[in-house]
PDB file of N, CA and C in Angstrom:
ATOM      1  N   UNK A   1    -158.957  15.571 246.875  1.00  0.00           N
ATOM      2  CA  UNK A   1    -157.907  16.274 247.568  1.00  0.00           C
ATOM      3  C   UNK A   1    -157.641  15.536 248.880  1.00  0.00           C
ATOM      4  N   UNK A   2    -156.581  15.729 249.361  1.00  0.00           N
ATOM      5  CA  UNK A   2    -156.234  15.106 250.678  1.00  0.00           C
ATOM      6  C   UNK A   2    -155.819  16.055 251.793  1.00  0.00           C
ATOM      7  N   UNK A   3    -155.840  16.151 253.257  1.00  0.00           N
ATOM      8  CA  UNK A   3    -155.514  16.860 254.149  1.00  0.00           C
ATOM      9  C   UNK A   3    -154.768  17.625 254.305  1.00  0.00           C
ATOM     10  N   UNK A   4    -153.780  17.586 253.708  1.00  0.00           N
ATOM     11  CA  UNK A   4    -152.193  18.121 253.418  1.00  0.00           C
ATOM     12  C   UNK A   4    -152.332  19.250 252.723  1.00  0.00           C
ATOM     13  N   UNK A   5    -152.675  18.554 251.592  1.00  0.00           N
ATOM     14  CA  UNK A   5    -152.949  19.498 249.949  1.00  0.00           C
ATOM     15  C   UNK A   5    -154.092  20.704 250.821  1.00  0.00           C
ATOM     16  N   UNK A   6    -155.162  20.467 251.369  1.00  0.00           N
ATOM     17  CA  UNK A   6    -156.467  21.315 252.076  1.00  0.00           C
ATOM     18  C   UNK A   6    -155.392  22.212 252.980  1.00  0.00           C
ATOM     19  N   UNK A   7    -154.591  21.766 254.314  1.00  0.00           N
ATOM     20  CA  UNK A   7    -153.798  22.850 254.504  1.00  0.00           C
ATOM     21  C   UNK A   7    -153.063  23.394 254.193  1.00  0.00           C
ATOM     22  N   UNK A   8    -152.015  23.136 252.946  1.00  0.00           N
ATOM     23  CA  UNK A   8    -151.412  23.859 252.078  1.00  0.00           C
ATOM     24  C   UNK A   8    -152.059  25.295 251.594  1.00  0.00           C
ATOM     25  N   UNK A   9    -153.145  25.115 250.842  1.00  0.00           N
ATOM     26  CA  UNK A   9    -154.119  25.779 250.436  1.00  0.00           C
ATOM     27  C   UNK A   9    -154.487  26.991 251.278  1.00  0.00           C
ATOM     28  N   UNK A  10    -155.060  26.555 252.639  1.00  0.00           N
ATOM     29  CA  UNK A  10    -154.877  27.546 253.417  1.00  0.00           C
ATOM     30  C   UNK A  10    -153.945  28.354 253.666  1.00  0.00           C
ATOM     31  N   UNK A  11    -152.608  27.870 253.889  1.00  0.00           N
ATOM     32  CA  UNK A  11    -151.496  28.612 254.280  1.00  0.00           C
ATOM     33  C   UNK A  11    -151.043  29.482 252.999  1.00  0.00           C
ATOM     34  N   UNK A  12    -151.781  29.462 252.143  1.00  0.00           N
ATOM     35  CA  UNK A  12    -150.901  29.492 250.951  1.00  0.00           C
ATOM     36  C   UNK A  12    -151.084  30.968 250.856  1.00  0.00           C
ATOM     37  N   UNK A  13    -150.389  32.058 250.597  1.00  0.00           N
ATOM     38  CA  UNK A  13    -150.384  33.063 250.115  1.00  0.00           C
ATOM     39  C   UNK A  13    -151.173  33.456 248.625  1.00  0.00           C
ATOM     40  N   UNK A  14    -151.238  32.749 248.146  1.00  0.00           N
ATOM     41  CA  UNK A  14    -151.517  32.636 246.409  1.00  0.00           C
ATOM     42  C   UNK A  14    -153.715  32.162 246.726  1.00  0.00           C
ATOM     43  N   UNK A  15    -154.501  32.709 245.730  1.00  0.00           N
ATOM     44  CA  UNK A  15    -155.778  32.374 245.436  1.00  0.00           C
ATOM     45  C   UNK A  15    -155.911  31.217 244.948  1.00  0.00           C
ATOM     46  N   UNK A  16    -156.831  30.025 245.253  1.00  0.00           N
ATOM     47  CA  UNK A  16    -156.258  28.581 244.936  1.00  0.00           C
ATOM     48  C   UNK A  16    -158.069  28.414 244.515  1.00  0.00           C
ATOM     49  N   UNK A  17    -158.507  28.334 243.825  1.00  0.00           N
ATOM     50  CA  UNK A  17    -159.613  27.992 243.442  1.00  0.00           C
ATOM     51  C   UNK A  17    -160.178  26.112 243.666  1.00  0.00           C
ATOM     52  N   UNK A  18    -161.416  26.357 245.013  1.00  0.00           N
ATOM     53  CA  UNK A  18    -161.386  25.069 244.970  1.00  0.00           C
ATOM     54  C   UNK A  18    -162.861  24.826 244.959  1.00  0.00           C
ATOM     55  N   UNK A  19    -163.195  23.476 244.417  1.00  0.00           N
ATOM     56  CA  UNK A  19    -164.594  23.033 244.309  1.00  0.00           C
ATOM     57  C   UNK A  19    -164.802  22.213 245.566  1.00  0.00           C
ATOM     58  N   UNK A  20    -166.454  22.495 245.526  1.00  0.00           N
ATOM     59  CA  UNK A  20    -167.015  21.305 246.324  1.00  0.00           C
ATOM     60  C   UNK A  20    -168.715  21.257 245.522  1.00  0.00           C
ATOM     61  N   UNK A  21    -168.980  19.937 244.970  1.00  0.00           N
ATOM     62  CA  UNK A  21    -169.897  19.506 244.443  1.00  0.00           C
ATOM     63  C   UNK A  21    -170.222  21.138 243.424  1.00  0.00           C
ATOM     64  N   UNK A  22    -168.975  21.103 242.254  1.00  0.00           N
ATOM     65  CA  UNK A  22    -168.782  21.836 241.508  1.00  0.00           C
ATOM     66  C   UNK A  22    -169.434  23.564 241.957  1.00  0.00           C
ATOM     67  N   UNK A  23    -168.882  23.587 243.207  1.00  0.00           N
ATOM     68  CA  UNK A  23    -169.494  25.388 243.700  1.00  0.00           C
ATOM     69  C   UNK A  23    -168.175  25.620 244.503  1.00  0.00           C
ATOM     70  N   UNK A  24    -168.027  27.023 243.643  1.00  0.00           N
ATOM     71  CA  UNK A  24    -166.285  27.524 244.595  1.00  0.00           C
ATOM     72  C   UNK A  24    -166.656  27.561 246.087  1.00  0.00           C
ATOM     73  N   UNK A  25    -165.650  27.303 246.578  1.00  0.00           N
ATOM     74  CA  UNK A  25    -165.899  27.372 248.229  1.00  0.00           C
ATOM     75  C   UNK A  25    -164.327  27.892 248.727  1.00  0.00           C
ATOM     76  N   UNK A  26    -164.602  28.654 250.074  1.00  0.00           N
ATOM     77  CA  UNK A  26    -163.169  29.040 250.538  1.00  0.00           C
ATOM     78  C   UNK A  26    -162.955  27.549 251.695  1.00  0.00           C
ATOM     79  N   UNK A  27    -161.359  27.434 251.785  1.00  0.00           N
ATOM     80  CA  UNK A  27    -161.336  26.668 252.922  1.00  0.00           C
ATOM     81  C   UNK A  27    -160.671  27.467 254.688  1.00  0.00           C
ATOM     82  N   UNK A  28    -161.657  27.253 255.227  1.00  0.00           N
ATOM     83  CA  UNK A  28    -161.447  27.969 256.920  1.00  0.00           C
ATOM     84  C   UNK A  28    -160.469  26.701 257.678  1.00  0.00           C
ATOM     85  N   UNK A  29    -160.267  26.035 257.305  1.00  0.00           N
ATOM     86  CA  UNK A  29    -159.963  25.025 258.729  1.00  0.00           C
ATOM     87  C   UNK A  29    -160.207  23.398 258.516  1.00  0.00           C
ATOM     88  N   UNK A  30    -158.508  23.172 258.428  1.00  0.00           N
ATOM     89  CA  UNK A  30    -158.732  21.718 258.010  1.00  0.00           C
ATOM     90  C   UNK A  30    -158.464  20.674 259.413  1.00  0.00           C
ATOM     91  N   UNK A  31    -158.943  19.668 259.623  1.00  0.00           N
ATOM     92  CA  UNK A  31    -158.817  18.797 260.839  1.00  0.00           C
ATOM     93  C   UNK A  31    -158.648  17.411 259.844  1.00  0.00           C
ATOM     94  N   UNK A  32    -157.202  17.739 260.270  1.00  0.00           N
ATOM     95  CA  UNK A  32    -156.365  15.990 259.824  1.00  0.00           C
ATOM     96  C   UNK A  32    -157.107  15.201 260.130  1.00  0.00           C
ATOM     97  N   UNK A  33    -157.256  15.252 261.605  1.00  0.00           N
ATOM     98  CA  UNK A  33    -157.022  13.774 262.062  1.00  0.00           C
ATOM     99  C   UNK A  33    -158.596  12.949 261.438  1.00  0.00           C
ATOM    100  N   UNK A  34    -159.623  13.648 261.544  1.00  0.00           N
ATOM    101  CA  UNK A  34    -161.155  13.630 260.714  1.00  0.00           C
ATOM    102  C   UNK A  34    -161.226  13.750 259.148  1.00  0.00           C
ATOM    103  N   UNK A  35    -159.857  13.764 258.560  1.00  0.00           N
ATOM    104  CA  UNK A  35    -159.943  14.420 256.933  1.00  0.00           C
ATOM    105  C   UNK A  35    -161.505  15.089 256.521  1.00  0.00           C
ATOM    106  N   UNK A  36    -161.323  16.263 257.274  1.00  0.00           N
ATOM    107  CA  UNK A  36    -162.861  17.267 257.034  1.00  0.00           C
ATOM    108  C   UNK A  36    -161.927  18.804 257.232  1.00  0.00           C
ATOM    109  N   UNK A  37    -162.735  19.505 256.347  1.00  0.00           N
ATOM    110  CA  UNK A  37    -162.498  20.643 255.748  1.00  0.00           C
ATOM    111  C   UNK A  37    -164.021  21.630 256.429  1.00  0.00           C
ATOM    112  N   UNK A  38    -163.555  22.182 257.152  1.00  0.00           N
ATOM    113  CA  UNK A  38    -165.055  23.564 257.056  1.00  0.00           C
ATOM    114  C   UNK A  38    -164.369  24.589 256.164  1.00  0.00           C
ATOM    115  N   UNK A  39    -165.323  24.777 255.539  1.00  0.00           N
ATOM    116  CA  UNK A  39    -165.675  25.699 254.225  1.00  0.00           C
ATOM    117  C   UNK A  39    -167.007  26.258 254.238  1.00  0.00           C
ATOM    118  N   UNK A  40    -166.798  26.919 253.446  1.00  0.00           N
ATOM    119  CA  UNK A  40    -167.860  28.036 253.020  1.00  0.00           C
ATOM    120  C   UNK A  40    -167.828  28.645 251.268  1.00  0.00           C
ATOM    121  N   UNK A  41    -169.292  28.911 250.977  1.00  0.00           N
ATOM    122  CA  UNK A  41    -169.200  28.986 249.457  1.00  0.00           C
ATOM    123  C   UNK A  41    -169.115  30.417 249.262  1.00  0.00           C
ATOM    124  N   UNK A  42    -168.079  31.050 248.224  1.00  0.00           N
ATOM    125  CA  UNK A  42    -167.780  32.083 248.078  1.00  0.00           C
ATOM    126  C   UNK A  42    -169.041  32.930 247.797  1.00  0.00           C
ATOM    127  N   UNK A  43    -170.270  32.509 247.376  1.00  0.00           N
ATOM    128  CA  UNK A  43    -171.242  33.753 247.009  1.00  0.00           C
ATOM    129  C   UNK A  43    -172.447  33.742 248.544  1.00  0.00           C
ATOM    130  N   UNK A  44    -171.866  32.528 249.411  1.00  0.00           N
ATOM    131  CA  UNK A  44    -172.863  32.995 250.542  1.00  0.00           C
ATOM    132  C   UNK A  44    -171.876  32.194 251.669  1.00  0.00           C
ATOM    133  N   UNK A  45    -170.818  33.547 252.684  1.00  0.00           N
ATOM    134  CA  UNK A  45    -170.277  32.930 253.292  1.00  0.00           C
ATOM    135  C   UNK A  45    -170.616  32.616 254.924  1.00  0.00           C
ATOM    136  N   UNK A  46    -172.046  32.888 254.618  1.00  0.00           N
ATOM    137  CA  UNK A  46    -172.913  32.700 256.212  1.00  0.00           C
ATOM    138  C   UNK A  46    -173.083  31.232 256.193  1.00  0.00           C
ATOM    139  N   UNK A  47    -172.978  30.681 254.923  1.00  0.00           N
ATOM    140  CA  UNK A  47    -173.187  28.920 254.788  1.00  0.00           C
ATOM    141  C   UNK A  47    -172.091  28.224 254.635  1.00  0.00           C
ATOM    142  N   UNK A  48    -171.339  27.696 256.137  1.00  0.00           N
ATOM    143  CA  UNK A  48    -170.540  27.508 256.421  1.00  0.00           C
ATOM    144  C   UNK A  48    -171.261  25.780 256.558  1.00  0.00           C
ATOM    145  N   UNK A  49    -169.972  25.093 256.025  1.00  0.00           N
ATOM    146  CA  UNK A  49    -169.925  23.592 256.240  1.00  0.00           C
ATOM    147  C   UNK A  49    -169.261  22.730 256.620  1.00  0.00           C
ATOM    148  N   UNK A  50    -168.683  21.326 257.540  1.00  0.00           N
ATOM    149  CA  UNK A  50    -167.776  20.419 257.176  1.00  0.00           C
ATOM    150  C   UNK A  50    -168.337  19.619 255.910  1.00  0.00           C
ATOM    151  N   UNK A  51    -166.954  19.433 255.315  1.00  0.00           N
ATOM    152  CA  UNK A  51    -167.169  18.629 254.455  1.00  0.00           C
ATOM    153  C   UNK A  51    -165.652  17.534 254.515  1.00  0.00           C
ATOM    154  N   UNK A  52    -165.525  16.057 254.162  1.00  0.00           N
ATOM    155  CA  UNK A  52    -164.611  15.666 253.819  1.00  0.00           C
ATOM    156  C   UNK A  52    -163.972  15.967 252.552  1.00  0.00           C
ATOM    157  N   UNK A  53    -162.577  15.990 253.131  1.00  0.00           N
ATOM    158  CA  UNK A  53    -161.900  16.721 252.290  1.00  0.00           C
ATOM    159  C   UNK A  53    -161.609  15.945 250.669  1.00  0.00           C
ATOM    160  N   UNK A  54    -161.894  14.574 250.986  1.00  0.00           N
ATOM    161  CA  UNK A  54    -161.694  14.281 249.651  1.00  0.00           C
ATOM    162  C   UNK A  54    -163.012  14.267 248.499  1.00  0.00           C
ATOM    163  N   UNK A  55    -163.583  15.037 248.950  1.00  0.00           N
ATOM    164  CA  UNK A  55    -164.784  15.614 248.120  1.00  0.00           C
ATOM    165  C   UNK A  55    -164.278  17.199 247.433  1.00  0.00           C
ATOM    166  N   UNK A  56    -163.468  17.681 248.050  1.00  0.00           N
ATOM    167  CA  UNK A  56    -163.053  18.779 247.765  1.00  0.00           C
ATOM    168  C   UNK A  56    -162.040  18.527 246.247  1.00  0.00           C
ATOM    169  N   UNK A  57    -162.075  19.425 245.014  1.00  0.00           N
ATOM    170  CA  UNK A  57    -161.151  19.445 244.225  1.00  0.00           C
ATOM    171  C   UNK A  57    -161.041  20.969 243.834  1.00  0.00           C
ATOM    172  N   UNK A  58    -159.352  20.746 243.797  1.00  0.00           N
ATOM    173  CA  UNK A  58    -158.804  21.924 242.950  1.00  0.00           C
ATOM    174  C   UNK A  58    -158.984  22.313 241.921  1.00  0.00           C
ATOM    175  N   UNK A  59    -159.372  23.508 241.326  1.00  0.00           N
ATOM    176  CA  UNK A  59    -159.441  23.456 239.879  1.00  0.00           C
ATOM    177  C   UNK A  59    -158.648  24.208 239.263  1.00  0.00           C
TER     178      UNK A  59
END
């Protein structure tokens, strides 16, 4: 995924199902200019992460 597509996602009104190292994760907050994504995994959202975003995929 790329930066764009990651804030799209956010803004998006619609449920967008996305992976990171095949575990759903929500996305909180994308930073262009770093292409990194903090996220968090939907079954434990106290485990909050950056991750680059092109590790991230839609599914």
């Amino acid at each position: 995924m790329n930066s764009q597509r990651a804030q799209e996602i956010v803004e998006s009104m619609k449920e967008v199902e996305v992976l990171f190292n095949g575990t759903p994760v929500w996305i909180q907050h994308v930073d262009k200019e770093k292409d990194t994504a903090r996220v968090y995994k939907e079954q434990n959202p106290d485990d909050e992460m950056t991750v680059p975003v092109e590790q991230l995929v839609e599914h």
